[in-house]
Each structure stands twice: as structure tokens, then as C-alpha cells.
C-alpha atoms as a PDB file:
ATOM      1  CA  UNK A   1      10.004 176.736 183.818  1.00  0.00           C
ATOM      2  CA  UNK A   2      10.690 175.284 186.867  1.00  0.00           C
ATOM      3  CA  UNK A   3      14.973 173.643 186.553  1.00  0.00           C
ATOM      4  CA  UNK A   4      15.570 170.919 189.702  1.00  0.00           C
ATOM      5  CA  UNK A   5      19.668 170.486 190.048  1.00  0.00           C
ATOM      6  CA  UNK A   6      19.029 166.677 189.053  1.00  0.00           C
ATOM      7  CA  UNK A   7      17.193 167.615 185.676  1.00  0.00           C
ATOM      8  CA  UNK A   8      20.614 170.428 185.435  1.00  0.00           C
ATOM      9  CA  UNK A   9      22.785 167.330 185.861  1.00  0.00           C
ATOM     10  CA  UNK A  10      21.761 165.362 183.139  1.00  0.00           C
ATOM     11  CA  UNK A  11      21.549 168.393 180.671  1.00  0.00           C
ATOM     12  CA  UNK A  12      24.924 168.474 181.234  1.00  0.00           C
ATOM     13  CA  UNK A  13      25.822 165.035 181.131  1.00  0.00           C
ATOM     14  CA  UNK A  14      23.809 164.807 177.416  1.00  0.00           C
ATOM     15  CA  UNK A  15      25.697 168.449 176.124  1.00  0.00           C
ATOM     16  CA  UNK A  16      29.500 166.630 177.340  1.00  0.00           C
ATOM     17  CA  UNK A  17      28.585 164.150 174.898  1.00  0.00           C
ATOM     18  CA  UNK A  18      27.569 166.274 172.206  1.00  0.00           C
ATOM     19  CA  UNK A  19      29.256 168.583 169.223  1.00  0.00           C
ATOM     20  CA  UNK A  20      26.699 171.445 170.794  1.00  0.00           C
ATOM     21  CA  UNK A  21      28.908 174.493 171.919  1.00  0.00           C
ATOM     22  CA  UNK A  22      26.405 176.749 173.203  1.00  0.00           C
ATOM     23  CA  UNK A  23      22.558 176.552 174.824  1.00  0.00           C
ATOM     24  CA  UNK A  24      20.636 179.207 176.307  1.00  0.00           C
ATOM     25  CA  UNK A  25      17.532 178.090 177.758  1.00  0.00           C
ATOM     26  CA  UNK A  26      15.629 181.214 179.007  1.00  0.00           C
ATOM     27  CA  UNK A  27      12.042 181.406 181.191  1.00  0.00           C
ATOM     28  CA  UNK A  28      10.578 184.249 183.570  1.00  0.00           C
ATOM     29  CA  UNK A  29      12.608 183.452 186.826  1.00  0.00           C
ATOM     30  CA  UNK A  30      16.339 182.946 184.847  1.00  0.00           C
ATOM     31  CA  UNK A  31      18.204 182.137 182.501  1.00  0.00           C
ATOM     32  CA  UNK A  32      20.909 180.000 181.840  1.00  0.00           C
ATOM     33  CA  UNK A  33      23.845 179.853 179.310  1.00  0.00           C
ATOM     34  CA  UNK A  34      26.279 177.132 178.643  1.00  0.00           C
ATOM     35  CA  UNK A  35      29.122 177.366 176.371  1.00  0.00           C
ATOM     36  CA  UNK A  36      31.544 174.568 176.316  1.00  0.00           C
ATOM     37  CA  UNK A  37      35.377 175.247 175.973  1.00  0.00           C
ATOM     38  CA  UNK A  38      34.820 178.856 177.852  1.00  0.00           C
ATOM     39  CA  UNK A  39      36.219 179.904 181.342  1.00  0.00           C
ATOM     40  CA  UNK A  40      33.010 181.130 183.389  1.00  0.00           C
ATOM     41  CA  UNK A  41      34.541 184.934 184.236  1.00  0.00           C
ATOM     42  CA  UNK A  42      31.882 186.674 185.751  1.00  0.00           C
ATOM     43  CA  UNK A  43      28.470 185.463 186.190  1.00  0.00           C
ATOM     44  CA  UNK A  44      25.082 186.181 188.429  1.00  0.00           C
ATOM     45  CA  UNK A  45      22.952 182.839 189.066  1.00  0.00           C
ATOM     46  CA  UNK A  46      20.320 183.103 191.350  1.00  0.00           C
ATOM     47  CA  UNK A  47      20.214 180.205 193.388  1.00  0.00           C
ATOM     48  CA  UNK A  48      19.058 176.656 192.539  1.00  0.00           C
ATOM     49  CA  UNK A  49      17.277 174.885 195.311  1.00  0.00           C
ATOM     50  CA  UNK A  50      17.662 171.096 195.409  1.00  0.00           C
ATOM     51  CA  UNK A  51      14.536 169.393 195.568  1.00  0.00           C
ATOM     52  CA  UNK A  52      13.827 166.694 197.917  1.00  0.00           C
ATOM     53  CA  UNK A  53      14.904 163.446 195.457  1.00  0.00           C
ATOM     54  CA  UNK A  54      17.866 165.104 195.012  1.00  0.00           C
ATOM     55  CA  UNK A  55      20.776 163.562 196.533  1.00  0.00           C
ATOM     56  CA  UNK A  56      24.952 164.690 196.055  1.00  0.00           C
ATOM     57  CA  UNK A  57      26.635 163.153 192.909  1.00  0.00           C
ATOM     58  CA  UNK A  58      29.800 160.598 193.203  1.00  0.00           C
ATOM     59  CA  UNK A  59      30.593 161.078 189.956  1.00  0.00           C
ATOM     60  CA  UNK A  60      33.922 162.936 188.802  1.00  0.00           C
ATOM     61  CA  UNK A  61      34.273 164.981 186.485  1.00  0.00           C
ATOM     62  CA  UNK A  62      38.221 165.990 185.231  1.00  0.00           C
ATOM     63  CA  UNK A  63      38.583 169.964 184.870  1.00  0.00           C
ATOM     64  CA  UNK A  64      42.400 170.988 184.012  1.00  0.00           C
ATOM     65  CA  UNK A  65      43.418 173.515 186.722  1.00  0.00           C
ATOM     66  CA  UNK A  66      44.588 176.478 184.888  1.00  0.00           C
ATOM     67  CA  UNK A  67      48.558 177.547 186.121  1.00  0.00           C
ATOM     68  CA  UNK A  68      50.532 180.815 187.008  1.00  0.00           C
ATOM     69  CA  UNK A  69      54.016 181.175 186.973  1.00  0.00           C
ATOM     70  CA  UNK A  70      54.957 183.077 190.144  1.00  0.00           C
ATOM     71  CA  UNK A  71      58.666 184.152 192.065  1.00  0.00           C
ATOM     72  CA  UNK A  72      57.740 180.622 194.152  1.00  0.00           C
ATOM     73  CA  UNK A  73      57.245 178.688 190.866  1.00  0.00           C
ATOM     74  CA  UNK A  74      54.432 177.391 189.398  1.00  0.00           C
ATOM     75  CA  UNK A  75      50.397 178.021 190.988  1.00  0.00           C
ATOM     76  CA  UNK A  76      47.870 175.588 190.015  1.00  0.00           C
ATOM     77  CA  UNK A  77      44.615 177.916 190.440  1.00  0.00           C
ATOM     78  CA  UNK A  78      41.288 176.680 190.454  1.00  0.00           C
ATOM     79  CA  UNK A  79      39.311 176.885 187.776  1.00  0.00           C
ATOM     80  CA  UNK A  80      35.866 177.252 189.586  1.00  0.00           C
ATOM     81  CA  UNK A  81      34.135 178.990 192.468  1.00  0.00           C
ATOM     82  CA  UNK A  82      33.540 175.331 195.576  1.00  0.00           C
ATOM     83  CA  UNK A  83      35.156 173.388 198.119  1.00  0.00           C
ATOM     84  CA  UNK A  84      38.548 171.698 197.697  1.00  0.00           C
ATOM     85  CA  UNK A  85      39.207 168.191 199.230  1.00  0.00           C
ATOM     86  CA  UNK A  86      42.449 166.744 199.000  1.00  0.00           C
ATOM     87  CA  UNK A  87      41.529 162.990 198.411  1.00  0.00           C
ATOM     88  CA  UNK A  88      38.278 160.950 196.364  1.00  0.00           C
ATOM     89  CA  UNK A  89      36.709 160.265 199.833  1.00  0.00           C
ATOM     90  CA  UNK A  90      37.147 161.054 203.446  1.00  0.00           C
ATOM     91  CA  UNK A  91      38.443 157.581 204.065  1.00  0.00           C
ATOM     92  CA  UNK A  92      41.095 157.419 201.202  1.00  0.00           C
ATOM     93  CA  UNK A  93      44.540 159.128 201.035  1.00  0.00           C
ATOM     94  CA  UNK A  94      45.373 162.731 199.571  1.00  0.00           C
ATOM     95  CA  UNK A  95      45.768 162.890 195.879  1.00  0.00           C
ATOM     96  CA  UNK A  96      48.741 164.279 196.578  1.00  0.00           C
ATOM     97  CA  UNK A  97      51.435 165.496 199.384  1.00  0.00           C
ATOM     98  CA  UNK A  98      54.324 167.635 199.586  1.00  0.00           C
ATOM     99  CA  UNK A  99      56.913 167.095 198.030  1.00  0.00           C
ATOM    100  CA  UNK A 100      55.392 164.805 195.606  1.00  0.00           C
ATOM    101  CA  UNK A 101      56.374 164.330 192.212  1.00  0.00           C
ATOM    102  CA  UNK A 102      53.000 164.873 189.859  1.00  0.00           C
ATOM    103  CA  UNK A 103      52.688 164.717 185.567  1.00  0.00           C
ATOM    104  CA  UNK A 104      51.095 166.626 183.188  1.00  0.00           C
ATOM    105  CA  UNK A 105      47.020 165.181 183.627  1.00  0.00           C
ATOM    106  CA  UNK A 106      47.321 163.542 187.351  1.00  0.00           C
ATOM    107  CA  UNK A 107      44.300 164.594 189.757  1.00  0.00           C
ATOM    108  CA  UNK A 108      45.789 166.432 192.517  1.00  0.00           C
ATOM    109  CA  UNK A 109      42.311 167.283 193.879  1.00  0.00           C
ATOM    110  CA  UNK A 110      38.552 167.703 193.676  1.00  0.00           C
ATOM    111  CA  UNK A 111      36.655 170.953 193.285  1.00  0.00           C
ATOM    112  CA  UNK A 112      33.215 170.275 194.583  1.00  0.00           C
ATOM    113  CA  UNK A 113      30.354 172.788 192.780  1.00  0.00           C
ATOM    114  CA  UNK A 114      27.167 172.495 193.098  1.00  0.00           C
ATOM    115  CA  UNK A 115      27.019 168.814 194.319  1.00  0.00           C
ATOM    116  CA  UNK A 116      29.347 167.518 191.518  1.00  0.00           C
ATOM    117  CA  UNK A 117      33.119 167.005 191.897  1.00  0.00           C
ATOM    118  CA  UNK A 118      35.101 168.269 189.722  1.00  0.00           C
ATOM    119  CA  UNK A 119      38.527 166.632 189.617  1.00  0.00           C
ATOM    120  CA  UNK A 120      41.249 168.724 189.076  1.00  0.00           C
ATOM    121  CA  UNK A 121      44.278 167.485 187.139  1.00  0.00           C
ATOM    122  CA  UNK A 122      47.807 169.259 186.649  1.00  0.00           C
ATOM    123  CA  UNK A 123      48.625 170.792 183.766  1.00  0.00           C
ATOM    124  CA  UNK A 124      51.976 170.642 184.719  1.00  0.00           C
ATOM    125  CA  UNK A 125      54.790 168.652 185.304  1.00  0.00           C
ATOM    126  CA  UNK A 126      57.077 168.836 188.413  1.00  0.00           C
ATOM    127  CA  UNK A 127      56.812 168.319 192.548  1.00  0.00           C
ATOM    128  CA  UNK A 128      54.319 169.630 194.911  1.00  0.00           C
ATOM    129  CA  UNK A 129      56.192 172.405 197.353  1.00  0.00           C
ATOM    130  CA  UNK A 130      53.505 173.743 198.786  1.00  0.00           C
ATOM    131  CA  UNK A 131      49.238 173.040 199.285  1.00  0.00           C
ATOM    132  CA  UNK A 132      47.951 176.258 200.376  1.00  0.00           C
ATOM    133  CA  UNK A 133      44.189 175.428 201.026  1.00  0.00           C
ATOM    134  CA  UNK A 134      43.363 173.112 203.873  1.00  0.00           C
ATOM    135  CA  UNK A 135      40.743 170.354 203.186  1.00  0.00           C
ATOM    136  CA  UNK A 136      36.927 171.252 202.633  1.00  0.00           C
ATOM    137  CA  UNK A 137      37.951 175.173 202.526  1.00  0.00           C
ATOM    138  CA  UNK A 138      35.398 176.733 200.094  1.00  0.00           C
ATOM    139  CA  UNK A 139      38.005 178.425 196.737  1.00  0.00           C
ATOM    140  CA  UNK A 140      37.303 180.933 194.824  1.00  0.00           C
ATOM    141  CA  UNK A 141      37.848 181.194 190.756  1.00  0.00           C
ATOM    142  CA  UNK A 142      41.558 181.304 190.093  1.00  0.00           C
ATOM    143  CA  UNK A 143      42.718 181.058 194.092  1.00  0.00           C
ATOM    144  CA  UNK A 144      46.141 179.360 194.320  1.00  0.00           C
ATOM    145  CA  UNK A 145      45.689 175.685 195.848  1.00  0.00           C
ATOM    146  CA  UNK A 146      49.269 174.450 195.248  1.00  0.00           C
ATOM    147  CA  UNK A 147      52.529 175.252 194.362  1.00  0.00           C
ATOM    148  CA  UNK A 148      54.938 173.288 191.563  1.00  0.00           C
ATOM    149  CA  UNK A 149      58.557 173.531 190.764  1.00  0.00           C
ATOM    150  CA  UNK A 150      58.861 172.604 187.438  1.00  0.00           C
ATOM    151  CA  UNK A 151      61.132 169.195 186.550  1.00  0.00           C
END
């Protein structure tokens, strides 16, 4: 069974808008299990090639950044292994800047993985002190990317 990252895309895209919490679809070269509403912890993928149709999605997806409570207040973490960007596009503004004041849902950045951005919005309320990953730095799962004191 031969899996192109545009045919991965839409299976995704159909299970979001399903009541489906789990599919394993399984062949001789891999296999591949999504469960929805589960952190991804540890995980080996072998490597999905893009084929020649397939081209980098501009569509955003909203993933709440998981938080730590550190001695220099609040971490928002990221909640998947890509590359952070600071704004929607490299012509538009940051979603945020220091000092900032952000709520509880507000994108504060995208995650991209695997062609698709992921925006990331704050599960916390309070103002930005500190960004601690320059823009298109790959992150790793749960890497500090900004700092928040609480309001």
C-alpha cells in the first residue's frame, strides 16, 4: 500500500470531522496509527516522501500548546516535533511580541509538520516576557517557545 502525504492529508481532514477515535491502517512497508485526543509521546515513522503533485498546505490547523509552570512563570511548550514561525506568512506581522498581553485561545504561533501548519494557541492567560525560539528554528516535542506571566 503505497500512502502519498496528499492522500495522508485528507484522511485526516475526513477523521477531524468524524466521532472515529482510533484507525490503524497497516501494509508491508508501515504502519500507521491515529488516535484523536492523545499526545504523540514516542513514535518511529519511517519517512513519507512527497510525490511530485504534492505541493505545501496553507491551511491552519489550531493545536493548544500544552504549558509548564516554571521559577520564570509560565512555558508554553510545543506540542509537536517542526518549525516555529512567529507570524501566518513571511510578509505579515508576528502573532505576537514581547511584552504582549495574550488570552486563553489566541494563536501566538505556527508549528509547521509535515507540510501543514499547525497553529498554536495559548492556553493561558497573561503577557509574553520572553520568545525563546527564533523564527523558522526546527522545535522539538515539549521545547519551551515562550514565556507568560500570568494576569
Amino acid at each position: 500500500m503505497q500512502l502519498d502525504l496528499n492522500e495522508l492529508r485528507e484522511l485526516l481532514a475526513i477523521l477531524s470531522q468524524t466521532d472515529i477515535a482510533e484507525l490503524t491502517l497497516k501494509s508491508n512497508d508501515f504502519e500507521l496509527t491515529i488516535r484523536k485526543g492523545e499526545r504523540l509521546r514516542e513514535a518511529t515513522l519511517p519517512a513519507i516522501q512527497p510525490t511530485a503533485t504534492s505541493s505545501p498546505s496553507t491551511s491552519l490547523s489550531s493545536e493548544p500548546a500544552p504549558v509548564t509552570l516554571t521559577k520564570k512563570g509560565i512555558e508554553i511548550v510545543s506540542p509537536m516535533v517542526g518549525t516555529f514561525y512567529r507570524s501566518p506568512t513571511p510578509d505579515e506581522s508576528p502573532f505576537v511580541e514581547v511584552d504582549d498581553i495574550i488570552t486563553r485561545g489566541q494563536a501566538v504561533c505556527i508549528i509547521e509538520a509535515m507540510k501543514l501548519m499547525n497553529e498554536i494557541e495559548a492556553e493561558v492567560d497573561g503577557r509574553i516576557t520572553e520568545i525563546l525560539v527564533q523564527n523558522g528554528e526546527p522545535v522539538e516535542y515539549g521545547q519551551p517557545l515562550m514565556r507568560v506571566s500570568s494576569s
